[in-house]
Every structure is written in structure tokens, then in C-alpha cells.
PDB file of N, CA and C in Angstrom:
ATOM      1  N   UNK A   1       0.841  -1.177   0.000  1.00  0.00           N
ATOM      2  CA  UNK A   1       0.000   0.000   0.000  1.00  0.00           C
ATOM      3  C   UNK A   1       0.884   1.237   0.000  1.00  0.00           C
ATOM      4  N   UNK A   2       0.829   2.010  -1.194  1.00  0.00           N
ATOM      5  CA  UNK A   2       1.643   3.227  -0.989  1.00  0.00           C
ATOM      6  C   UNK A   2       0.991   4.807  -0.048  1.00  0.00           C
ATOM      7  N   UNK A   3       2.450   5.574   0.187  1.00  0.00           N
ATOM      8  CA  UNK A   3       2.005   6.648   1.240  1.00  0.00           C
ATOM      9  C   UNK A   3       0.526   7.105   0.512  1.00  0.00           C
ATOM     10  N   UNK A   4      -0.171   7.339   1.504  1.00  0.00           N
ATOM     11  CA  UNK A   4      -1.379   8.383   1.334  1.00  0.00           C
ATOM     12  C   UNK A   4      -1.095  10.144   1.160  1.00  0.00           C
ATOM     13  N   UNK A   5      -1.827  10.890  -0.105  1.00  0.00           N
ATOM     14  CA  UNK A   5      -1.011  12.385   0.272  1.00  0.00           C
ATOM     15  C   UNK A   5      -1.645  12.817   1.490  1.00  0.00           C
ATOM     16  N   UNK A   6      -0.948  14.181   1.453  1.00  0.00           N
ATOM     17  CA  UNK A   6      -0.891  14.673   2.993  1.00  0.00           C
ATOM     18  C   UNK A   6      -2.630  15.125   3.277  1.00  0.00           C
ATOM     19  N   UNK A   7      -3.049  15.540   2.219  1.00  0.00           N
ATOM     20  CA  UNK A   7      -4.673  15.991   2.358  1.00  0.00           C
ATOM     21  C   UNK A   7      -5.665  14.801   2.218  1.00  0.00           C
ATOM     22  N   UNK A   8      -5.134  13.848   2.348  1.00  0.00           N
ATOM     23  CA  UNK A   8      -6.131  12.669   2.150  1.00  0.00           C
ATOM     24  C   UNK A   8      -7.127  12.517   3.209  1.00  0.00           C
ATOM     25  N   UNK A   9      -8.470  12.649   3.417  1.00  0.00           N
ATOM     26  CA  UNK A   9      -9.383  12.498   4.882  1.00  0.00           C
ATOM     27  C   UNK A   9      -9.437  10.616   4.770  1.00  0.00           C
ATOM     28  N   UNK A  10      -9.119   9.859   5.528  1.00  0.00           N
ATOM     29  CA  UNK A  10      -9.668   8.460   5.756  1.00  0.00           C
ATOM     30  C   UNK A  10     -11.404   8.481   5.882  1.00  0.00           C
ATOM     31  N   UNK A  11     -11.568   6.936   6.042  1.00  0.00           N
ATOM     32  CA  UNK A  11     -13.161   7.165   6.049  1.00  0.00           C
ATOM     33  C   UNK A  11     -13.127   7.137   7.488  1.00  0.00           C
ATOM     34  N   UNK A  12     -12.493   6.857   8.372  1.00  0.00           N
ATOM     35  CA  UNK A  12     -12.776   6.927   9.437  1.00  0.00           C
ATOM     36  C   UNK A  12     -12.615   8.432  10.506  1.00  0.00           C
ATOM     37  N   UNK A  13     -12.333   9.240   9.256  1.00  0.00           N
ATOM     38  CA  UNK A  13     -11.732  10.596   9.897  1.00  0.00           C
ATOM     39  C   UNK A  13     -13.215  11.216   9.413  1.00  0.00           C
ATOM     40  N   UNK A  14     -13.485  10.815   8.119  1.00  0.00           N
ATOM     41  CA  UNK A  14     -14.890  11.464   7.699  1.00  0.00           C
ATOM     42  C   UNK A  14     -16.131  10.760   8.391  1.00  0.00           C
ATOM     43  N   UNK A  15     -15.506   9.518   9.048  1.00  0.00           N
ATOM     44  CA  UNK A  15     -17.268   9.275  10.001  1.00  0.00           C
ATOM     45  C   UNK A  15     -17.147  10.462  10.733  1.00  0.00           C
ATOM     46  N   UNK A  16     -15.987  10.547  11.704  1.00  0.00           N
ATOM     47  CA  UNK A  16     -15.821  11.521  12.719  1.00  0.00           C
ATOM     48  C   UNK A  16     -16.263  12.957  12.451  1.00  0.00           C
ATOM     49  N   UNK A  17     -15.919  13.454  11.276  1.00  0.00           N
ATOM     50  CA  UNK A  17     -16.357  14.194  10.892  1.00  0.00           C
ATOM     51  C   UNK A  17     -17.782  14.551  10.986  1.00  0.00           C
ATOM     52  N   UNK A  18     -18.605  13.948  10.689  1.00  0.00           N
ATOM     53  CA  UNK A  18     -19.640  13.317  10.007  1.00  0.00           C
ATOM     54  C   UNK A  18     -20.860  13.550  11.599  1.00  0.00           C
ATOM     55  N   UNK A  19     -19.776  12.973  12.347  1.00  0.00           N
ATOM     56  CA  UNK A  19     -20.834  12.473  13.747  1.00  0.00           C
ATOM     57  C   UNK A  19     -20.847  13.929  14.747  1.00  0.00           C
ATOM     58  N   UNK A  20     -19.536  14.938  14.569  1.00  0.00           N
ATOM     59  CA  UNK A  20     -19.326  16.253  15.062  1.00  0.00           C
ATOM     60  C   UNK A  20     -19.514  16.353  16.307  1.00  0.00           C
ATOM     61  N   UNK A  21     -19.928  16.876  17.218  1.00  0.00           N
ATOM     62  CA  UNK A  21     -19.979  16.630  18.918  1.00  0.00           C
ATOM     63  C   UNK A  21     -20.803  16.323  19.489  1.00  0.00           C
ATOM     64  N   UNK A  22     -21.455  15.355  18.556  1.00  0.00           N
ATOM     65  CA  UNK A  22     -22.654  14.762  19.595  1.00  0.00           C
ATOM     66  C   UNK A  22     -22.207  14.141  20.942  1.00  0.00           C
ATOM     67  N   UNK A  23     -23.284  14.471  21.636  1.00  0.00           N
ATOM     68  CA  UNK A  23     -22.714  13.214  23.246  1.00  0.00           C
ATOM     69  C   UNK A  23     -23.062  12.277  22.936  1.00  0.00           C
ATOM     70  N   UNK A  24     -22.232  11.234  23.466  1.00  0.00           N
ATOM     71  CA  UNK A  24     -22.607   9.430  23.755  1.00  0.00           C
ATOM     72  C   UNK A  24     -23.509   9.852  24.587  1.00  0.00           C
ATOM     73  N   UNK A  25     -25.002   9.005  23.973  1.00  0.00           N
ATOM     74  CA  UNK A  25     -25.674   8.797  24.942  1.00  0.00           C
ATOM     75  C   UNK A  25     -25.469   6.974  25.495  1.00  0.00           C
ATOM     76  N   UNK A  26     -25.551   7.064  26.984  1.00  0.00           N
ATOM     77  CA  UNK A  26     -24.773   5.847  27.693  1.00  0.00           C
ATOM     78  C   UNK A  26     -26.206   5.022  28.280  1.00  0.00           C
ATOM     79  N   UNK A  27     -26.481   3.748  27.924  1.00  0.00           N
ATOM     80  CA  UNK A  27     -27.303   3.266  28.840  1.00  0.00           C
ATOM     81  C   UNK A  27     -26.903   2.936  30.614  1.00  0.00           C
ATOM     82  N   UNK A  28     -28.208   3.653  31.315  1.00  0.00           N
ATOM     83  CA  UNK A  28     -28.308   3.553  32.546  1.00  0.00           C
ATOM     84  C   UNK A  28     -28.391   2.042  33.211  1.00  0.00           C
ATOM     85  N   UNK A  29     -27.272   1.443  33.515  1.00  0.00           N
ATOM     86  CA  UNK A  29     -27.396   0.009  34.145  1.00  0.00           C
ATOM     87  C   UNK A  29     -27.733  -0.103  35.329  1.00  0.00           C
ATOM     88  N   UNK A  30     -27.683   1.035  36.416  1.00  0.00           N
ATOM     89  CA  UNK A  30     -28.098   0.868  37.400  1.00  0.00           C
ATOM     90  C   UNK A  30     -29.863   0.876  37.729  1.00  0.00           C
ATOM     91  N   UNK A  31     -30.776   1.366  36.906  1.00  0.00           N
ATOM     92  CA  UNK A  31     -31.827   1.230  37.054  1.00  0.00           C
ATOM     93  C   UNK A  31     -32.163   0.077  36.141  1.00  0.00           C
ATOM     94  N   UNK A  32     -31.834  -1.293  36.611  1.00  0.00           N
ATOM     95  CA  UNK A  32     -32.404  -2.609  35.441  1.00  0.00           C
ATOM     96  C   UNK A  32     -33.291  -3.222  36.540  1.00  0.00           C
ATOM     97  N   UNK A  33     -34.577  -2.478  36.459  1.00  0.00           N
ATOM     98  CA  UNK A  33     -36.105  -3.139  37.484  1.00  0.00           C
ATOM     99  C   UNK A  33     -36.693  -3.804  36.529  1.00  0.00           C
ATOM    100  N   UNK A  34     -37.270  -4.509  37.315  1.00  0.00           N
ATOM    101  CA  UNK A  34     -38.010  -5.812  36.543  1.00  0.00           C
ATOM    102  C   UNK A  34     -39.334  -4.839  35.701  1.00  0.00           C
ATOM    103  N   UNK A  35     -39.849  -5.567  34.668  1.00  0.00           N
ATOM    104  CA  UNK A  35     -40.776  -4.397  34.136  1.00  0.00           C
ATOM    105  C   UNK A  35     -41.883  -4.196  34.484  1.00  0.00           C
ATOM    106  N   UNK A  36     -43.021  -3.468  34.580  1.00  0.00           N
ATOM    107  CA  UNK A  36     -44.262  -3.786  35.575  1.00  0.00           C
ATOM    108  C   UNK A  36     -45.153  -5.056  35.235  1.00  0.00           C
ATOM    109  N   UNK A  37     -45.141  -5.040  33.724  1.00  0.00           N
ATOM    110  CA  UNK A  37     -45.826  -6.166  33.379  1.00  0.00           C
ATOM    111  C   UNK A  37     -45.399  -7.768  33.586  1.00  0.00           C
ATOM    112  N   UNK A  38     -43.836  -7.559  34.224  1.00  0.00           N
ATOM    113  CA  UNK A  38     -43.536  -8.983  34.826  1.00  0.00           C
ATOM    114  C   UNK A  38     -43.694  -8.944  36.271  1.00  0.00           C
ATOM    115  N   UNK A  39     -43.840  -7.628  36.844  1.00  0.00           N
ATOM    116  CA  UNK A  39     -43.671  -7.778  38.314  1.00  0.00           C
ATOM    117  C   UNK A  39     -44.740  -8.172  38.984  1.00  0.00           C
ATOM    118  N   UNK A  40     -45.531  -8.977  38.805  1.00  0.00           N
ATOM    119  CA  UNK A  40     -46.476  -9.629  39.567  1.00  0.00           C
ATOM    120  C   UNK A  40     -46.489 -10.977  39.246  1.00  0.00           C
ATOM    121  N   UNK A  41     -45.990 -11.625  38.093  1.00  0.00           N
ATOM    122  CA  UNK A  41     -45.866 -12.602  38.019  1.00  0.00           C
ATOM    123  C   UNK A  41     -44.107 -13.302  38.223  1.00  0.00           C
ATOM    124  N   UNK A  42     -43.347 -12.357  38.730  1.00  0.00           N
ATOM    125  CA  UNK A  42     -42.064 -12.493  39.396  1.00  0.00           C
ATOM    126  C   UNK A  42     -42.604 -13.215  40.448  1.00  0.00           C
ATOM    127  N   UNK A  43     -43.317 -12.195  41.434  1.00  0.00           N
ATOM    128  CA  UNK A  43     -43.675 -11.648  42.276  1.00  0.00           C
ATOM    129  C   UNK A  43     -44.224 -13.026  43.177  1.00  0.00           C
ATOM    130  N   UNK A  44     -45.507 -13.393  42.756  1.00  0.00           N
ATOM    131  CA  UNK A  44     -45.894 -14.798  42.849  1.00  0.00           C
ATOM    132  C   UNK A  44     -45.018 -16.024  42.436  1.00  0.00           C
ATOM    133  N   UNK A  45     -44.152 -16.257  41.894  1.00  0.00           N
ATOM    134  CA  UNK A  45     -43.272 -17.439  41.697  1.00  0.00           C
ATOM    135  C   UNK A  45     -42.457 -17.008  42.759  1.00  0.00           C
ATOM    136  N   UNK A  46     -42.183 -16.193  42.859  1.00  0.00           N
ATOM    137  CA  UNK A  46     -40.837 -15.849  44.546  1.00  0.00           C
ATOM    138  C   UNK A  46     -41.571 -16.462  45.599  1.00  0.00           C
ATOM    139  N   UNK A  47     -42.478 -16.237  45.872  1.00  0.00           N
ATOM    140  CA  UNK A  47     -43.960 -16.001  47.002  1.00  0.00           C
ATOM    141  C   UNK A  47     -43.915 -18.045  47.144  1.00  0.00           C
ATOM    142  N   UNK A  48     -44.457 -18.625  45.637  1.00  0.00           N
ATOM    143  CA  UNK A  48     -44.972 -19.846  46.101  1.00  0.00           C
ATOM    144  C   UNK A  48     -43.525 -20.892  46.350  1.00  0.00           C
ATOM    145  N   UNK A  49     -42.057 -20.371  45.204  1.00  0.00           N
ATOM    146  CA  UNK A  49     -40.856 -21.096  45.989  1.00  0.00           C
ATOM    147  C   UNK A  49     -40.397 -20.439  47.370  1.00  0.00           C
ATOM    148  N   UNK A  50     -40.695 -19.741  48.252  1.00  0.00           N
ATOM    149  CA  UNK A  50     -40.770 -19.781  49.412  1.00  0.00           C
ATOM    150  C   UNK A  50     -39.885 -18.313  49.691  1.00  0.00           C
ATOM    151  N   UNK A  51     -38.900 -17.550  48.805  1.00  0.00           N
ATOM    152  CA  UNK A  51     -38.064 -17.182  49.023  1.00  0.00           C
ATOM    153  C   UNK A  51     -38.424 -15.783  49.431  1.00  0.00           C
ATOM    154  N   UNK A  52     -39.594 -15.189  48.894  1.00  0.00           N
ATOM    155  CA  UNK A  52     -40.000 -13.895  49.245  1.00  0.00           C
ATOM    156  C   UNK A  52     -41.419 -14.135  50.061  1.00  0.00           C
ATOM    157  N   UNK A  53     -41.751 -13.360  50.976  1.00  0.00           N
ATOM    158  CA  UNK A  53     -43.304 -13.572  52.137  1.00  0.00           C
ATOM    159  C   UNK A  53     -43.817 -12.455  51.797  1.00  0.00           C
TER     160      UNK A  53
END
């Protein structure tokens, strides 16, 4: 593969380009609650194997 000239943009310089200063938006791992529509039927299987009263 020969030198690239000096003005050459890569494609990976033009994603960057491309994406400009957006923020990472980051998923929140600390809020992973069960969803409401499972939480009653969690809820009762805890209940009848004994582990939750």
C-alpha cells in the first residue's frame, strides 16, 4: 500500500467528521427493574418457591 497524500481524509476521519460533537448517549445500568408487566408474576413465583413472604 503506498504513502497516502498529505490531504487525504480516511473514512474513518470522515465518520468523525460526520458524527461532530454529539454526546454518547450511555445506557443507565443501574436502574435494570423488573418491568411492571412482569412484576407480579415475578412476584408470585418468589412467594410460592418460598423465598419472598
Amino acid at each position: 500500500m503506498g504513502a497516502l497524500p498529505k490531504n487525504k481524509i480516511t473514512s474513518v476521519e470522515r465518520g468523525k467528521r460526520r458524527r461532530g460533537n454529539r454526546p454518547t448517549v450511555t445506557k443507565d445500568t443501574n436502574s435494570a427493574s423488573v418491568p411492571l408487566h412482569k412484576q407480579s408474576l415475578v412476584n408470585d413465583i418468589l412467594k410460592k418457591v418460598g423465598i419472598k413472604k
